[in-house]
C-alpha atoms as a PDB file:
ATOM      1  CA  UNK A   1     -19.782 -21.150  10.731  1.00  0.00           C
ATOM      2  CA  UNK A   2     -21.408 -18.944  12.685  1.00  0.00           C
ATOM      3  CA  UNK A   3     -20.940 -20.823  16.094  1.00  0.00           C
ATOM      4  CA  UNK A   4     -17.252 -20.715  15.498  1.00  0.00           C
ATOM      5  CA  UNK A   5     -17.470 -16.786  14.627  1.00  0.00           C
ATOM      6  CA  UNK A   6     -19.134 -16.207  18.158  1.00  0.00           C
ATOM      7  CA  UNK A   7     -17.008 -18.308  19.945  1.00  0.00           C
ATOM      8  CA  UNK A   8     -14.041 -16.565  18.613  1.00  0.00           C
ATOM      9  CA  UNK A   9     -15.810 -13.472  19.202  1.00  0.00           C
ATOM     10  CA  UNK A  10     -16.088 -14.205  22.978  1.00  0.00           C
ATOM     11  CA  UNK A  11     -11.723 -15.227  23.070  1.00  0.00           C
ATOM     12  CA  UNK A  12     -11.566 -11.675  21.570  1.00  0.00           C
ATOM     13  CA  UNK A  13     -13.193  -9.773  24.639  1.00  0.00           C
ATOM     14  CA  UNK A  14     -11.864 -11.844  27.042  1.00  0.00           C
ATOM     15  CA  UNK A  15      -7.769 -11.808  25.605  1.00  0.00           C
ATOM     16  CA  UNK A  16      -8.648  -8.172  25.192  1.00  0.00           C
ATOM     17  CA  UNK A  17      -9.862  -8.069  29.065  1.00  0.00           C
ATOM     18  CA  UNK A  18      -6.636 -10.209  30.238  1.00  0.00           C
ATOM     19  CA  UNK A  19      -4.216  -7.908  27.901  1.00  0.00           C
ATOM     20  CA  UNK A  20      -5.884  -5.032  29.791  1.00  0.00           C
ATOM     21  CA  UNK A  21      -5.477  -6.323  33.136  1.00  0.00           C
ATOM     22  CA  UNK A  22      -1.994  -7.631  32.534  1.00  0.00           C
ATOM     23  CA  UNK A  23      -0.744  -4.401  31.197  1.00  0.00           C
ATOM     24  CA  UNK A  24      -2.332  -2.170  34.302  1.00  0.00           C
ATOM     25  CA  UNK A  25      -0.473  -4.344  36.382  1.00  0.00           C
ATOM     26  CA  UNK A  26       2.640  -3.686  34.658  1.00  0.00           C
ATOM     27  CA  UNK A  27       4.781  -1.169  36.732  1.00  0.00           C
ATOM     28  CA  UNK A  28       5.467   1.992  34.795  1.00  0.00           C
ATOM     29  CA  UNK A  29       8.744   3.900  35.966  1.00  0.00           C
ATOM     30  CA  UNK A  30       6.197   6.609  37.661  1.00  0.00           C
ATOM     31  CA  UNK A  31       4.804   3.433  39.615  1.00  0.00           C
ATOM     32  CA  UNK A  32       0.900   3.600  38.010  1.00  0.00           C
ATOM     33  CA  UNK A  33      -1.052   1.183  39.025  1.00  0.00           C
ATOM     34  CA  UNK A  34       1.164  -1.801  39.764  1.00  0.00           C
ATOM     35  CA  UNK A  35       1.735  -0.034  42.933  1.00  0.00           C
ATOM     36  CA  UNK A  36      -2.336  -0.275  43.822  1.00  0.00           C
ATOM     37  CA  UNK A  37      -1.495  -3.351  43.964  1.00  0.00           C
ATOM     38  CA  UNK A  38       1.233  -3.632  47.019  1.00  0.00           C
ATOM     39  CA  UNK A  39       4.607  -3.395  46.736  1.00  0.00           C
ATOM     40  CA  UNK A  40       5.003  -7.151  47.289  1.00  0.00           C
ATOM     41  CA  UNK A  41       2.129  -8.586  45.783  1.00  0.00           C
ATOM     42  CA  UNK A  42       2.826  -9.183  42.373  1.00  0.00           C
ATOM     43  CA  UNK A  43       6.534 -10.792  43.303  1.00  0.00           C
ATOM     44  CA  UNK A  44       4.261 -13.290  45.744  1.00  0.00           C
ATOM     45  CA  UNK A  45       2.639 -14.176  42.925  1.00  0.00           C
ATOM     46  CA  UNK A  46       4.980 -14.015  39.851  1.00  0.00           C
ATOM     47  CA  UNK A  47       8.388 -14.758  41.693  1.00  0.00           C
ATOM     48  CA  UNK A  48      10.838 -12.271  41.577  1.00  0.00           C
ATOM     49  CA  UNK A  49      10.890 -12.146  37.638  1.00  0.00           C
ATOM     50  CA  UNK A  50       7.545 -10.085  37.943  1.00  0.00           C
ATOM     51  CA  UNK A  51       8.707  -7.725  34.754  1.00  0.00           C
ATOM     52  CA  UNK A  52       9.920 -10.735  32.553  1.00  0.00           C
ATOM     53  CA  UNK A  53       6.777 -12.665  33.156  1.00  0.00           C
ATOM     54  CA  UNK A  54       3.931  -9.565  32.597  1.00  0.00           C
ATOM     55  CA  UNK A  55       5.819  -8.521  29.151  1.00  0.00           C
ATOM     56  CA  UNK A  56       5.740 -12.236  27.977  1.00  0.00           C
ATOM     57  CA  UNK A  57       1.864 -12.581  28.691  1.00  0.00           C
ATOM     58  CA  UNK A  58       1.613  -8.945  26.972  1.00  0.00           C
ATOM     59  CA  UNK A  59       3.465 -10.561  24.284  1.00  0.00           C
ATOM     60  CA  UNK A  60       1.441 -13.512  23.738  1.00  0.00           C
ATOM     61  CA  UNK A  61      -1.895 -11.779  24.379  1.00  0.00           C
ATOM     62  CA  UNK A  62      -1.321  -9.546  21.854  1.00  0.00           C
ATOM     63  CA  UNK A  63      -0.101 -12.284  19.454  1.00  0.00           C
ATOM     64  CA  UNK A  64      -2.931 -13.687  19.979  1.00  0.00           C
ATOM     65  CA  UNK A  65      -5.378 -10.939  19.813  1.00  0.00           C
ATOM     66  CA  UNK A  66      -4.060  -9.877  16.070  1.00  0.00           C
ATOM     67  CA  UNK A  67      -4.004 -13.185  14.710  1.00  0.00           C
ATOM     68  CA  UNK A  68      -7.336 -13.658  16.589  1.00  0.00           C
ATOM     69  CA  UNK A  69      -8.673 -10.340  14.756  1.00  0.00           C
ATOM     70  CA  UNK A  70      -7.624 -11.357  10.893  1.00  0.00           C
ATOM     71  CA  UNK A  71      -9.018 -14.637  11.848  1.00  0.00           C
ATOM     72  CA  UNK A  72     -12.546 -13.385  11.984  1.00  0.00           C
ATOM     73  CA  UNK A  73     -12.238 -10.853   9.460  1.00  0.00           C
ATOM     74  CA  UNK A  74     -11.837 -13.375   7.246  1.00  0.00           C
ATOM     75  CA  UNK A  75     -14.772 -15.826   9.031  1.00  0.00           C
ATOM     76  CA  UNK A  76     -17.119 -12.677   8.785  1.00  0.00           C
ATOM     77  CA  UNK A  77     -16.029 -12.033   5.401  1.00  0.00           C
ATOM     78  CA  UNK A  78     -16.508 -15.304   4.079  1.00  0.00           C
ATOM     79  CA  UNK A  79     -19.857 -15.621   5.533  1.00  0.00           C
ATOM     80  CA  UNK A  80     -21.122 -12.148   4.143  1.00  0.00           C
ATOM     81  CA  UNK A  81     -19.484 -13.371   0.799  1.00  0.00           C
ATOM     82  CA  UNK A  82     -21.990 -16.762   0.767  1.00  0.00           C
ATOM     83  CA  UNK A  83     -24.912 -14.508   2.073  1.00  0.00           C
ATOM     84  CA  UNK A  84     -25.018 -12.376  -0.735  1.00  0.00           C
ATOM     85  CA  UNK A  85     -24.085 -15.481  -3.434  1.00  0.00           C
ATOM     86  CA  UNK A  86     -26.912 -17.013  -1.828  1.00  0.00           C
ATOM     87  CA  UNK A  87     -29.572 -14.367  -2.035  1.00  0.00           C
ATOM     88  CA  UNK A  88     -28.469 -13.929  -5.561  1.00  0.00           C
ATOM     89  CA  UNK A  89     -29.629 -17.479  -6.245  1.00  0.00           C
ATOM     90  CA  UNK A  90     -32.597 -17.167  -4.631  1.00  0.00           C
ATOM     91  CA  UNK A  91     -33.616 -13.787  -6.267  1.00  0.00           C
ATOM     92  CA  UNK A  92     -32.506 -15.347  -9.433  1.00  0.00           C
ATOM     93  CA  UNK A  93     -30.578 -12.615 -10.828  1.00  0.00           C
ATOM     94  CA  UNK A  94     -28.172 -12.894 -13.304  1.00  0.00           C
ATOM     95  CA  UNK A  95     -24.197 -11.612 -13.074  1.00  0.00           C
ATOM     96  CA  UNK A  96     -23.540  -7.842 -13.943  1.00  0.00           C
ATOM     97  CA  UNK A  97     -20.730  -9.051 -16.289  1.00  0.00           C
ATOM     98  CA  UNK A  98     -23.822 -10.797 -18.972  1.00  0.00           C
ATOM     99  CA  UNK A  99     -25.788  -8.153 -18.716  1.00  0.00           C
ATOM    100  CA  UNK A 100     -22.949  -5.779 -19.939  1.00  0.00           C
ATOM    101  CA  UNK A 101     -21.630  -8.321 -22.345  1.00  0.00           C
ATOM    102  CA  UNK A 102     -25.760  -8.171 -24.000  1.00  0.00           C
ATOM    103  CA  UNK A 103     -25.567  -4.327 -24.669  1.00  0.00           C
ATOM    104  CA  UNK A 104     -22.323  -4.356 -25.770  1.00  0.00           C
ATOM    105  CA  UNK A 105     -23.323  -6.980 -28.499  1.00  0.00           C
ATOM    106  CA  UNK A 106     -26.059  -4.702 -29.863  1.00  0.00           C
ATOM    107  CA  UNK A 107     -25.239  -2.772 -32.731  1.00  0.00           C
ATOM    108  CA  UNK A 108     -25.540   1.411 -32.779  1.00  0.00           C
ATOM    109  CA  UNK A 109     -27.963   2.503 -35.594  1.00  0.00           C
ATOM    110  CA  UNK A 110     -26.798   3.853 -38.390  1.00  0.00           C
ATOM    111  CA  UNK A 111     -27.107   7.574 -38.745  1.00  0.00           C
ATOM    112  CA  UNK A 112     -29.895   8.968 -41.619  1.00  0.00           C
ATOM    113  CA  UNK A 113     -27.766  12.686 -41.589  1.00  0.00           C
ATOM    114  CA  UNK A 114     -24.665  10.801 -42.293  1.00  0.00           C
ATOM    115  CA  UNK A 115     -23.023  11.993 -45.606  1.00  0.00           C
ATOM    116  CA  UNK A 116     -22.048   8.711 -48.570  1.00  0.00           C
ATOM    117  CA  UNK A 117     -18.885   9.177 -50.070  1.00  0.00           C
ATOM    118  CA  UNK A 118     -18.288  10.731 -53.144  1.00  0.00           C
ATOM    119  CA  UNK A 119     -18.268   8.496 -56.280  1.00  0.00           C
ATOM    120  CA  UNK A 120     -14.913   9.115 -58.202  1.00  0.00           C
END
């Protein structure tokens, strides 16, 4: 599991890298840095629907970056999950839950101080 937690760890940083570049490139109405780029540049490349395609890779990178992210929150947590079952086993230790379940089955003494009730 852990191969497929690093290699989903590597698409991370590099959709996060392309959703970077892709929205830099983007040109803001004050002109940012999509005009570094030339005026013409990103039409040569894109076609004259520069805008339309930029938001739709900003769209899918970032659907893919969230699902991406809950993806390996649950990998990671799974894995820490097994780690600690596993070391648990190992140490031989028993569940919390018994333990409390023991003392609660032992009886509190009876008090010596305690007054009997009055015979009638």
């Amino acid at each position: 599991m852990s191969i497929v937690i690093t290699i989903l760890a590597v698409f991370q940083v590099v959709g996060s890298l392309l959703m970077l570049l892709i929205i830099l490139m983007q040109r803001p109405k004050q002109e940012g840095l999509g005009a570094s780029f030339g005026a013409n540049m990103t039409q040569d490349l894109f076609g004259a629907q520069t805008t339309n395609v930029l938001q739709k890779a900003t769209t899918w990178l970032a659907v893919f970056f969230f699902v991406n992210t809950v993806v390996l929150a649950v990998l990671i947590t799974r894995q820490d999950n097994a780690a600690k079952d596993a070391s648990a086993i190992v140490a031989g230790a028993t569940p919390a839950v018994e333990e409390v379940a023991a003392d609660a089955a032992v009886a509190p003494a009876a008090d010596d101080n305690a007054e009997a009730p009055a015979a009638q």
